[in-house]
N, C-alpha and C. Protein backbone atom coordinates (compact mmCIF):
# COMPACT_ATOMS: atom_id res chain seq x y z
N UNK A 1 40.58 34.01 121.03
CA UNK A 1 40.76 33.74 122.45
C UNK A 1 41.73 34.75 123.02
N UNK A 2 41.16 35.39 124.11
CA UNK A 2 42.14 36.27 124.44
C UNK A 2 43.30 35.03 125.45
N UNK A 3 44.09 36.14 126.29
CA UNK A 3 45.36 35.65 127.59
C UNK A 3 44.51 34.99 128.74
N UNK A 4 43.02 34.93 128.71
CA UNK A 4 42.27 34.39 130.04
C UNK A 4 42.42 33.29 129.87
N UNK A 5 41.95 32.43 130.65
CA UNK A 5 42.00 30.91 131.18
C UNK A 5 41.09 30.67 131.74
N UNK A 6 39.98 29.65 131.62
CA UNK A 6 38.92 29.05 132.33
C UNK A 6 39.75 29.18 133.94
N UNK A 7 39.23 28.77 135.05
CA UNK A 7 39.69 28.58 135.73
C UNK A 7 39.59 26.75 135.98
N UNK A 8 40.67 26.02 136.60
CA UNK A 8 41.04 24.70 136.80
C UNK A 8 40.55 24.38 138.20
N UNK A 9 40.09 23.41 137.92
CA UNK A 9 39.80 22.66 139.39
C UNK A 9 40.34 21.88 140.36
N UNK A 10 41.08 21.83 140.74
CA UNK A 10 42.01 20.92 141.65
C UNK A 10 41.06 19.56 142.17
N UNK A 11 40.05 19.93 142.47
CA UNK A 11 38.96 18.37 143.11
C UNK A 11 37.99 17.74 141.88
N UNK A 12 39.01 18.29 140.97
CA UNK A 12 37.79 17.89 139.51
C UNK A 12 38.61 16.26 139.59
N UNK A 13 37.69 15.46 138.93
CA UNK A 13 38.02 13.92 138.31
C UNK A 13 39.34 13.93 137.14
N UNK A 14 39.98 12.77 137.30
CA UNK A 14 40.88 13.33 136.32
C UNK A 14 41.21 12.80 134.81
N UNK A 15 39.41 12.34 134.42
CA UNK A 15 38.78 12.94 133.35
C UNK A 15 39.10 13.94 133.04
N UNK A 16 38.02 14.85 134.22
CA UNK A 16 37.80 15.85 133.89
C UNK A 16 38.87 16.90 133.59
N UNK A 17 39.73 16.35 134.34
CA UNK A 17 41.24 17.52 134.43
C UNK A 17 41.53 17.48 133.06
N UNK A 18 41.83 16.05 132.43
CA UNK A 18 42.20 15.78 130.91
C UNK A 18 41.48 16.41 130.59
N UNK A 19 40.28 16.80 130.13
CA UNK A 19 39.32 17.55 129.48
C UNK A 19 39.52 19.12 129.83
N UNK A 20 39.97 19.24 130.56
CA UNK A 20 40.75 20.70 130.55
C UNK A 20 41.79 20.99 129.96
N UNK A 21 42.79 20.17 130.26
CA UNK A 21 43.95 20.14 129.63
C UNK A 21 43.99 20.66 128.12
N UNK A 22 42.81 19.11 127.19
CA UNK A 22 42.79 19.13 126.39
C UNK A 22 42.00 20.08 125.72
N UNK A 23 41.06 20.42 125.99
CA UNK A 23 39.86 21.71 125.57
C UNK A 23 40.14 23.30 125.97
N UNK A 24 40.54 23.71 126.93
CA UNK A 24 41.37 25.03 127.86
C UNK A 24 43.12 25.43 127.61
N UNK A 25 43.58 24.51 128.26
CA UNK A 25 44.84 24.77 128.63
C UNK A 25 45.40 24.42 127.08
N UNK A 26 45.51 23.64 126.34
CA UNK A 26 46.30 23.40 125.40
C UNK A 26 46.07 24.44 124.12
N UNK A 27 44.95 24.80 124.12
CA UNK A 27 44.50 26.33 123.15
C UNK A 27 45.29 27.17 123.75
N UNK A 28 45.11 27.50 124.94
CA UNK A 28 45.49 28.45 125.63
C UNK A 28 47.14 28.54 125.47
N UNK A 29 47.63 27.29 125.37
CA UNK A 29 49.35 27.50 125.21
C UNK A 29 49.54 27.95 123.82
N UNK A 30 48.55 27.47 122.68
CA UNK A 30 48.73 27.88 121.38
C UNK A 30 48.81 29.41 121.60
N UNK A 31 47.64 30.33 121.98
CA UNK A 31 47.47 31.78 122.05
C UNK A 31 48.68 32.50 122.59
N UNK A 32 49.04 31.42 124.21
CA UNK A 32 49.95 32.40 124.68
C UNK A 32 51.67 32.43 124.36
N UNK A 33 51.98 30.80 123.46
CA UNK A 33 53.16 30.80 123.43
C UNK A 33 53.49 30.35 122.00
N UNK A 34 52.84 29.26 121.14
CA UNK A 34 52.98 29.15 119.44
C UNK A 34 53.00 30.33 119.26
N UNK A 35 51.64 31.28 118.97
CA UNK A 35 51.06 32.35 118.12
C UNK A 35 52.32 33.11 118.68
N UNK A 36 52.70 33.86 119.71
CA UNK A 36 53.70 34.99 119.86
C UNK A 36 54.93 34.51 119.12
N UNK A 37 55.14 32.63 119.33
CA UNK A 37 56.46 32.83 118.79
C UNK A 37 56.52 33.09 117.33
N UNK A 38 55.40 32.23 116.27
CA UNK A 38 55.27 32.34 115.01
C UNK A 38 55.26 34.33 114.91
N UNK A 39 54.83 35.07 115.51
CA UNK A 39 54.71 36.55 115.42
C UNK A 39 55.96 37.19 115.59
N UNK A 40 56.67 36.63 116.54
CA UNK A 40 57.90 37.45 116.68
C UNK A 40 58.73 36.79 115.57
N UNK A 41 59.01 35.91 115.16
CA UNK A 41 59.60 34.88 114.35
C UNK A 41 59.46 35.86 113.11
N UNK A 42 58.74 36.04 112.60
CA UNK A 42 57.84 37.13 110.89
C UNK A 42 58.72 38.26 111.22
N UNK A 43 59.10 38.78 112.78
CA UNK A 43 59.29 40.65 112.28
C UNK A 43 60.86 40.58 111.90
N UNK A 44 60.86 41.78 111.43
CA UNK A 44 62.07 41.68 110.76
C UNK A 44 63.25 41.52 111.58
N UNK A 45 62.96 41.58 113.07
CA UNK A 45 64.29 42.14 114.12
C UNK A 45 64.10 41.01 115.02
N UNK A 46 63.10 39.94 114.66
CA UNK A 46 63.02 38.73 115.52
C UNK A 46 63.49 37.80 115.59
N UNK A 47 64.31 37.62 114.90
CA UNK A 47 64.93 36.08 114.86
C UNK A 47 65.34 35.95 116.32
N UNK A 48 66.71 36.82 117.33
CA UNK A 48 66.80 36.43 118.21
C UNK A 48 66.00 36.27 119.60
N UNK A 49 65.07 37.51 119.45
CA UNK A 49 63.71 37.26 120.71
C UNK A 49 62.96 35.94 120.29
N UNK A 50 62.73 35.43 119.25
CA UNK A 50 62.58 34.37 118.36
C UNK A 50 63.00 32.87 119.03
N UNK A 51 64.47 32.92 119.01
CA UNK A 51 65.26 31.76 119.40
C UNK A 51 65.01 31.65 121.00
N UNK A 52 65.14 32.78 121.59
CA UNK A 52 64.78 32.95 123.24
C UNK A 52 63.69 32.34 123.68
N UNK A 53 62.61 32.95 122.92
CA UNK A 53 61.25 32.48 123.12
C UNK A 53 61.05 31.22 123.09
N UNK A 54 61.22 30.17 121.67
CA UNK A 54 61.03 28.91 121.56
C UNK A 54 61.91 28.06 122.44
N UNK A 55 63.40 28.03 122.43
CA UNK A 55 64.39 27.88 123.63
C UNK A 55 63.60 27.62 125.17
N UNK A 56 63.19 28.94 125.64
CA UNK A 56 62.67 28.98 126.74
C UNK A 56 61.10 28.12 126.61
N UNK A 57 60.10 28.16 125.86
CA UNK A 57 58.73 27.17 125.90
C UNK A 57 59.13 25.47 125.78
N UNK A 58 60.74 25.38 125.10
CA UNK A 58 61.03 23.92 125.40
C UNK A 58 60.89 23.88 126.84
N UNK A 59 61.35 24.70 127.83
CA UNK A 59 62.00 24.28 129.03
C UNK A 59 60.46 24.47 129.45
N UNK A 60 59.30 25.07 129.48
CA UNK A 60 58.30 24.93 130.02
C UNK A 60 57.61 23.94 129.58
N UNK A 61 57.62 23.31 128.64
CA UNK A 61 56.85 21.89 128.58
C UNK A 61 57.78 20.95 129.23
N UNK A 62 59.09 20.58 129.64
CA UNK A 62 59.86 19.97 130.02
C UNK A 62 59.10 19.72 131.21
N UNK A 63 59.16 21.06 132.27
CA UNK A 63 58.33 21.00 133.62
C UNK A 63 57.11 20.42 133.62
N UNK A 64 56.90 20.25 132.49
CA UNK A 64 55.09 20.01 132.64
C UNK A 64 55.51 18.15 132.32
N UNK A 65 56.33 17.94 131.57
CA UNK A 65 56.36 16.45 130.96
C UNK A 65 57.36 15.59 132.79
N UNK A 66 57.86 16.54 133.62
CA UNK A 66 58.76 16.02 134.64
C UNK A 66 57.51 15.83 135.82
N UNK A 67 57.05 17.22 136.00
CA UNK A 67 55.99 17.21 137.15
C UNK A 67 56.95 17.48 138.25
N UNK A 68 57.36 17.08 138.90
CA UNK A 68 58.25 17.11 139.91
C UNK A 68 59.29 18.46 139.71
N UNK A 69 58.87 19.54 141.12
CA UNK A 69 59.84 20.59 141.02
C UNK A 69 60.86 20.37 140.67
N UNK A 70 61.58 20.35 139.81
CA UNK A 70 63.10 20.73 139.03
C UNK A 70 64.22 21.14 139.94
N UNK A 71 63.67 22.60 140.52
CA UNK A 71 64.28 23.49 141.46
C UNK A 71 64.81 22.85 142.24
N UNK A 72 64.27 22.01 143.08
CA UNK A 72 64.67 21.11 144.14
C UNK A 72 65.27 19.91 143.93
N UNK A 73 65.98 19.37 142.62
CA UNK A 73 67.07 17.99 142.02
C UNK A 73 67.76 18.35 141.38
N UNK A 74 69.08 18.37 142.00
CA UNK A 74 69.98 18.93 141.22
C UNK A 74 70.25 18.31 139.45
N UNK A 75 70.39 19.18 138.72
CA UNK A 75 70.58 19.02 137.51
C UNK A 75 69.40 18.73 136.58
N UNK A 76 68.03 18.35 137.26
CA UNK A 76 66.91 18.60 136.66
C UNK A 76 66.18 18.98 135.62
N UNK A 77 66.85 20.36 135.56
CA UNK A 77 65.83 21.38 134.51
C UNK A 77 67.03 20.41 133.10
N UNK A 78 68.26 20.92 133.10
CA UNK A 78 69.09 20.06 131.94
C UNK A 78 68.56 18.70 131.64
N UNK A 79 68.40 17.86 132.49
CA UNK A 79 68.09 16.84 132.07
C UNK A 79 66.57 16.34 131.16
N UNK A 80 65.64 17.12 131.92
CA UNK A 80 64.12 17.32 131.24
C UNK A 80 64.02 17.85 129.97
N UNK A 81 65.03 19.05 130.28
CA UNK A 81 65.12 19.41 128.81
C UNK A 81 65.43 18.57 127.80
N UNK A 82 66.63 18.18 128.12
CA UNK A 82 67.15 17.03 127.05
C UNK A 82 66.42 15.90 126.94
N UNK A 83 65.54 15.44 127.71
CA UNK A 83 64.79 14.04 127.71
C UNK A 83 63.31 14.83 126.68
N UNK A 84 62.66 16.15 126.73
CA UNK A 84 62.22 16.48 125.92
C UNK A 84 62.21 16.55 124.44
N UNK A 85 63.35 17.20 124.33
CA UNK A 85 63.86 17.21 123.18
C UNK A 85 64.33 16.02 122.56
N UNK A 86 64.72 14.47 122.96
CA UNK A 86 64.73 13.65 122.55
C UNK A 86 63.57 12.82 122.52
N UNK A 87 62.58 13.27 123.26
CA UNK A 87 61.04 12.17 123.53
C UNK A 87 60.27 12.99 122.36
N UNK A 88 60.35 14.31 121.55
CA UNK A 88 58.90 14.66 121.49
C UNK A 88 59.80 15.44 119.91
N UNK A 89 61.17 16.01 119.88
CA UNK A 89 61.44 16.18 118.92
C UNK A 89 61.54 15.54 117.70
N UNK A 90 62.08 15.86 115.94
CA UNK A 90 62.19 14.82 115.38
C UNK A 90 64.18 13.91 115.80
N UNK A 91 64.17 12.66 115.52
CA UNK A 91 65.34 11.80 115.69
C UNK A 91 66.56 12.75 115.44
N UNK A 92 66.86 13.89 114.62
CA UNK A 92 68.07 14.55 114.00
C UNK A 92 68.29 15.28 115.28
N UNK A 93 67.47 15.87 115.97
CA UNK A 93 67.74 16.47 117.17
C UNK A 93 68.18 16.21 118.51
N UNK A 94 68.23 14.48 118.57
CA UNK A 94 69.01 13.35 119.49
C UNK A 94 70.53 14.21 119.76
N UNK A 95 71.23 14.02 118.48
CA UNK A 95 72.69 14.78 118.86
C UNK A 95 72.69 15.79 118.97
N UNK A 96 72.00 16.85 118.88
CA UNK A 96 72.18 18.30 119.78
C UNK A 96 70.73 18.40 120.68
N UNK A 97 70.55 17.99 121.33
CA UNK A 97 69.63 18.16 122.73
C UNK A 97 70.42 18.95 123.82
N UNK A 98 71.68 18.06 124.14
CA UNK A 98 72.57 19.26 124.91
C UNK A 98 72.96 20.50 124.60
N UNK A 99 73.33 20.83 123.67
CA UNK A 99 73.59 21.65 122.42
C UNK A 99 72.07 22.72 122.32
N UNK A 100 71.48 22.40 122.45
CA UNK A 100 70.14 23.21 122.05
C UNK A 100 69.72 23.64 123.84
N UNK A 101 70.08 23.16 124.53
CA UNK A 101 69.94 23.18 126.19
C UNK A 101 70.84 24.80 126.62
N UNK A 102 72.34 24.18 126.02
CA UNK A 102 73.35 24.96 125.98
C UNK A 102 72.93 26.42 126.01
N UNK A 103 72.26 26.35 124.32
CA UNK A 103 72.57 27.87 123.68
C UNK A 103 71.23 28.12 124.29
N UNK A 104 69.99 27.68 124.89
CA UNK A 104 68.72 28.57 125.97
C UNK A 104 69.42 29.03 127.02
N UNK A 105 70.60 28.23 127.58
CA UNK A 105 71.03 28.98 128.72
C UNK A 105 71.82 30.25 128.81
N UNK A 106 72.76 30.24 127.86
CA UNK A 106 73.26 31.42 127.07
C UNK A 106 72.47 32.04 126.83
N UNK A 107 70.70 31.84 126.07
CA UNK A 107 70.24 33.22 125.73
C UNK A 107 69.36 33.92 126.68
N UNK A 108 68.95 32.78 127.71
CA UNK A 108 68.02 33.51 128.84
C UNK A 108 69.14 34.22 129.87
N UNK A 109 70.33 33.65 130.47
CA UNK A 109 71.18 34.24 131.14
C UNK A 109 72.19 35.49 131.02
N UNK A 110 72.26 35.37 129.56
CA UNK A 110 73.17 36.56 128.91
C UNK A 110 73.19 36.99 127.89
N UNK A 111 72.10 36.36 127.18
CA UNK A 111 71.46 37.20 125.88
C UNK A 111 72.48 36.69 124.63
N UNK A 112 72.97 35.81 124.92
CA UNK A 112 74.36 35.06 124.48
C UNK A 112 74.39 33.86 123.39
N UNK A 113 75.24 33.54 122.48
CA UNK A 113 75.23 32.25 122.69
C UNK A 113 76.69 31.47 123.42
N UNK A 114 76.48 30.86 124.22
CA UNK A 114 77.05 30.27 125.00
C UNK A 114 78.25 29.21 124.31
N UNK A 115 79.37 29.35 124.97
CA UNK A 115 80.45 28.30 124.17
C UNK A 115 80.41 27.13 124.85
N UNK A 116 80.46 25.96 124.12
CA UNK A 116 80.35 24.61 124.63
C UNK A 116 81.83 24.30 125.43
N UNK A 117 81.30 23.91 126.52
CA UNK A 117 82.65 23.89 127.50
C UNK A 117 83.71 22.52 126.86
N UNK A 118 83.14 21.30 126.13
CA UNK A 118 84.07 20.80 125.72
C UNK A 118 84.96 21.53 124.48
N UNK A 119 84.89 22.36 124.05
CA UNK A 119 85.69 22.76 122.67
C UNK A 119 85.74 24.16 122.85
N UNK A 120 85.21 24.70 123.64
CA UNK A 120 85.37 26.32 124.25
C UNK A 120 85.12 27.15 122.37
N UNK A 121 84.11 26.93 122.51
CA UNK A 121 83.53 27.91 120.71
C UNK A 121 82.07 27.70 120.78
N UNK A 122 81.36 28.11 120.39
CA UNK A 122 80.13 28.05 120.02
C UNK A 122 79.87 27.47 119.20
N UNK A 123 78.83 26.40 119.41
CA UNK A 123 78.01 25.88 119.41
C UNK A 123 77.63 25.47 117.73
N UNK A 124 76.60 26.91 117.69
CA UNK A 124 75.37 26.97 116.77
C UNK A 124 75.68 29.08 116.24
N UNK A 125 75.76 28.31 115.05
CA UNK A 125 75.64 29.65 114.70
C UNK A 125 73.86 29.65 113.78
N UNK A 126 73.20 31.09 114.26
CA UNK A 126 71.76 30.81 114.45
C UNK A 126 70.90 31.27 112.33
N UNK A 127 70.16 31.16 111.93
CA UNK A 127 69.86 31.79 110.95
C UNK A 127 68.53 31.71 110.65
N UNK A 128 67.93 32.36 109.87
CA UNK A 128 66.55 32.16 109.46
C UNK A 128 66.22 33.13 108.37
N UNK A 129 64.62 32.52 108.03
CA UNK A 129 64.16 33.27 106.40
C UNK A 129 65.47 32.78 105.23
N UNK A 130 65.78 33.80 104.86
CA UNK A 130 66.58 33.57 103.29
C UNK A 130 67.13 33.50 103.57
N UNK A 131 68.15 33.25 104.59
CA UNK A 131 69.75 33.14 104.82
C UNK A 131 69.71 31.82 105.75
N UNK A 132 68.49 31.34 105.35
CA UNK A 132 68.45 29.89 106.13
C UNK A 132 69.26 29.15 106.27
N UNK A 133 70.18 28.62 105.39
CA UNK A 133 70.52 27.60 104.74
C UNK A 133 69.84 25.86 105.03
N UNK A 134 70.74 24.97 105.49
CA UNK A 134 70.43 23.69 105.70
C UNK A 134 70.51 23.51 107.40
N UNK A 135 69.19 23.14 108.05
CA UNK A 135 68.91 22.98 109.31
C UNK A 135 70.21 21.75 109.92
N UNK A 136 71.16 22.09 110.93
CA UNK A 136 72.14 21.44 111.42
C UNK A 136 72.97 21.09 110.48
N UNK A 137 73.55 21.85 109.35
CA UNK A 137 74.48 21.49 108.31
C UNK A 137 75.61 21.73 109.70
N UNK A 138 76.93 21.26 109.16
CA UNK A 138 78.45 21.61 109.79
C UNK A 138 79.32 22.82 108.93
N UNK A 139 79.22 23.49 109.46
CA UNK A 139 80.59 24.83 108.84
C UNK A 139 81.65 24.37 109.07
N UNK A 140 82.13 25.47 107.23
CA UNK A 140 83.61 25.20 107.73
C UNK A 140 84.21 25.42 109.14
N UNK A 141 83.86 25.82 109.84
CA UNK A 141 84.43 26.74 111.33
C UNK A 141 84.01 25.47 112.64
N UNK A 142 83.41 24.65 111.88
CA UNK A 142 82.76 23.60 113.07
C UNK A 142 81.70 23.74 113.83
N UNK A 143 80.78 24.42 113.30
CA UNK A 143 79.44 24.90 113.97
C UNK A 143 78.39 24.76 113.27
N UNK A 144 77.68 24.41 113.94
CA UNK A 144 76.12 23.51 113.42
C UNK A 144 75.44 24.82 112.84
N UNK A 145 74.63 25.34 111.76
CA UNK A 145 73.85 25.70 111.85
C UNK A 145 72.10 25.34 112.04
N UNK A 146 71.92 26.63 112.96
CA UNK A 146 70.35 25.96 113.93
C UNK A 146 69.53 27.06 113.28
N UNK A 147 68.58 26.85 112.25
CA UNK A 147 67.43 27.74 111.43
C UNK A 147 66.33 27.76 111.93
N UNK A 148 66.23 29.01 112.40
CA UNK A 148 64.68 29.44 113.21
C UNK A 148 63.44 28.59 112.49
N UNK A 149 63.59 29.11 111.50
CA UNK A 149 61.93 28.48 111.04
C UNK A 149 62.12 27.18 111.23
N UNK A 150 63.26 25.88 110.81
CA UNK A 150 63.24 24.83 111.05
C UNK A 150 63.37 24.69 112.51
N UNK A 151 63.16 25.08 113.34
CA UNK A 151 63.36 25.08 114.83
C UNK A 151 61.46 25.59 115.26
N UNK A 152 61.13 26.53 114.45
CA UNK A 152 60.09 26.89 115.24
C UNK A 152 58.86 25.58 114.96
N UNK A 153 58.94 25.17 113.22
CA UNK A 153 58.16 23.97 112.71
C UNK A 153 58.58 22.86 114.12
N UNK A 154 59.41 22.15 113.88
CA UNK A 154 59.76 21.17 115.18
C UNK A 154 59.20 21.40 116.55
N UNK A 155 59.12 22.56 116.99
CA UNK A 155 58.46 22.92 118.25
C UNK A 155 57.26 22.78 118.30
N UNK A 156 56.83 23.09 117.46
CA UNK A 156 54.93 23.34 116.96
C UNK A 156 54.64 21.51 116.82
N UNK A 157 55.43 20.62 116.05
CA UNK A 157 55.47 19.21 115.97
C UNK A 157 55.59 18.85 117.33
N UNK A 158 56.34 19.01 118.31
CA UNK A 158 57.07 18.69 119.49
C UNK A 158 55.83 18.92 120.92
N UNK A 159 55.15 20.27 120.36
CA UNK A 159 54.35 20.43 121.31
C UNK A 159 52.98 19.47 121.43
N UNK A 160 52.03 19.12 119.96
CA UNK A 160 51.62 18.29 119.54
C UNK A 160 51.88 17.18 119.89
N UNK A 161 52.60 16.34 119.75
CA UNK A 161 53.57 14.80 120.42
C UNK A 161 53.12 15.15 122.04
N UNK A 162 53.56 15.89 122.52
CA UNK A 162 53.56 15.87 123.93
C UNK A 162 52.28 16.17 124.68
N UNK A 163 51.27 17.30 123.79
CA UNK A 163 49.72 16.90 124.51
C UNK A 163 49.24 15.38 123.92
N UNK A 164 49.16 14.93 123.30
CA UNK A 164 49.28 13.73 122.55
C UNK A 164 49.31 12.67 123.65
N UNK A 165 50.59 12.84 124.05
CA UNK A 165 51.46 11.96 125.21
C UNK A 165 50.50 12.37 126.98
N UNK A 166 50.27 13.72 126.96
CA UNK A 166 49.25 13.49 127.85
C UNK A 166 47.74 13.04 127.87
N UNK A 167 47.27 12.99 126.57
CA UNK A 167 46.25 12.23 126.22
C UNK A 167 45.89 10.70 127.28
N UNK A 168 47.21 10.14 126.22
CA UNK A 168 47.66 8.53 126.28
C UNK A 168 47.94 8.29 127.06
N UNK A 169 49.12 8.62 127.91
CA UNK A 169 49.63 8.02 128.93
C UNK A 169 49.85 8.49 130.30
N UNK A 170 49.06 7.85 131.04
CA UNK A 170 48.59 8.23 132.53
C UNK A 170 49.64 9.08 133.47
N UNK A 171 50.82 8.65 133.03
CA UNK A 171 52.30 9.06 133.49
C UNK A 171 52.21 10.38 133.67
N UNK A 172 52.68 11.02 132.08
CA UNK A 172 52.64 12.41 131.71
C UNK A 172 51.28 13.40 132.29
N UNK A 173 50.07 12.17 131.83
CA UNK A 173 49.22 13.08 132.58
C UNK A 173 49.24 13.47 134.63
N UNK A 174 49.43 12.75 135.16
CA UNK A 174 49.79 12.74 136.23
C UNK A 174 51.20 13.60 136.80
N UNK A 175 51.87 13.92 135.72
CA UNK A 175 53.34 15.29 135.59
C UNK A 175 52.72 16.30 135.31
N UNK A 176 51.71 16.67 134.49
CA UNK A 176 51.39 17.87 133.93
C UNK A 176 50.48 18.30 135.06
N UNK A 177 49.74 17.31 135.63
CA UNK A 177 48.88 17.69 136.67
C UNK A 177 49.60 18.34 138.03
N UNK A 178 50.76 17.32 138.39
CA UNK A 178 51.66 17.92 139.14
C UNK A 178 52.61 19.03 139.00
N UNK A 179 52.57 19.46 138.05
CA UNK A 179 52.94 20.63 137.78
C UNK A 179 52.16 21.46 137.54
N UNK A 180 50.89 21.45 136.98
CA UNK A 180 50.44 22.54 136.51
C UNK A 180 49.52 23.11 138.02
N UNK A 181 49.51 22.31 138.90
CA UNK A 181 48.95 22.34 140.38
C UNK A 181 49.60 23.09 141.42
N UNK A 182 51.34 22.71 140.95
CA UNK A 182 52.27 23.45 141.94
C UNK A 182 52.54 24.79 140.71
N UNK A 183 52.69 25.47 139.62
CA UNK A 183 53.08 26.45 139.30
C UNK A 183 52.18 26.91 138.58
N UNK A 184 50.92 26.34 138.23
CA UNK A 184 50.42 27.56 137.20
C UNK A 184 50.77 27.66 135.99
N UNK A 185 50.34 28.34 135.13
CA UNK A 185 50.78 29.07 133.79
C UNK A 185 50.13 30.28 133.45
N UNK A 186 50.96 30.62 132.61
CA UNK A 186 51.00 32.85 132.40
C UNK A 186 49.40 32.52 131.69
N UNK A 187 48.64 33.50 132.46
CA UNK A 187 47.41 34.24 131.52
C UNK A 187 47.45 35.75 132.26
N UNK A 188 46.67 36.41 131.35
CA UNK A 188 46.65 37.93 131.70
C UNK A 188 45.03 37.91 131.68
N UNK A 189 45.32 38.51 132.84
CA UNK A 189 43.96 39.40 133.56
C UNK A 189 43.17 40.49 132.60
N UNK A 190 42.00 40.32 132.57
CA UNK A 190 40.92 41.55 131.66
C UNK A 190 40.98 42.25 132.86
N UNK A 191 40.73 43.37 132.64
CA UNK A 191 40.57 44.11 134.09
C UNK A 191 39.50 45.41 132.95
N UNK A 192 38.34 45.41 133.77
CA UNK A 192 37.38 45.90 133.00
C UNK A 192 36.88 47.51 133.80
């Protein structure tokens, strides 16, 4: 499958919309956002475009699980996030949802990881492949370690749960619709 996208119907039944969702759009997020991250994740210089990437596709299913522009309620996008990450992640990820919010904003804003304003230090110190160690162990230094591959598995679980959840429940489907109506999602143009 290439970056194209069926095109969506706005006056379709919303059957039918589900049947897009589920047959179109949800492949289509595999191609355009699993597969790159599992790809960048493998190269040798990826771990941090890696962490950015998955970081940032939490916050785009968030929008899709809220429906309701973000932009426009204050504190929004934080909160979705975190209600994501506790609705669709596994239970160990309850106590760092903020924490995992944190260090996307640090890495989309400044390429960073960001120090937690209660204890002014960071966070998460990041790792992956052989220098994995144990996903959210505590350092001596007081910092969680957060392991790509155990981060990218959970996402791939997380994303699953949540088309799942638009399957089932009329709610979500009725957010994803409202969102995916007001913003769209990335495909790339064939231009022949």
């Amino acid at each position: 499958m290439s970056g194209e996208i069926n095109q969506y119907n706005v006056n379709a039944s919303e059957v039918d919309k589900l049947k897009w969702i589920l047959d179109v759009f949800r492949p289509h997020f595999d191609v355009m956002v699993i597969n790159p991250a599992k790809d960048i994740a493998k190269h040798h210089n990826g771990a941090m475009p890696a962490f950015l990437w998955i970081t940032c596709a939490i916050d785009w299913l968030a929008g899709f699980m809220v429906g309701k522009d973000r932009n426009k309620i204050g504190g929004a996008i934080g909160t979705s996030y975190i209600d994501f990450i506790n609705g669709y992640f596994p239970p160990e990820y309850k106590c760092h949802a903020y924490g995992i919010y944190n260090l996307r904003t640090g890495l989309v804003h400044n390429y960073s990881i960001k120090e937690a304003r209660q204890n002014k230090r960071r966070e998460y110190a990041l790792t992956h492949g052989e220098r994995a160690g144990t996903h959210f162990a505590l350092l001596p230094n007081g910092q969680f370690l957060l392991n790509l591959d155990d981060l990218l598995d959970d996402f791939v679980l997380a994303t699953e749960s949540y088309f799942e959840d638009v399957r089932n429940n009329a709610g979500r489907l009725h957010s994803f619709i409202e969102c995916y109506e007001r913003e769209g999602f990335l495909y790339i143009f064939q231009i022949s």
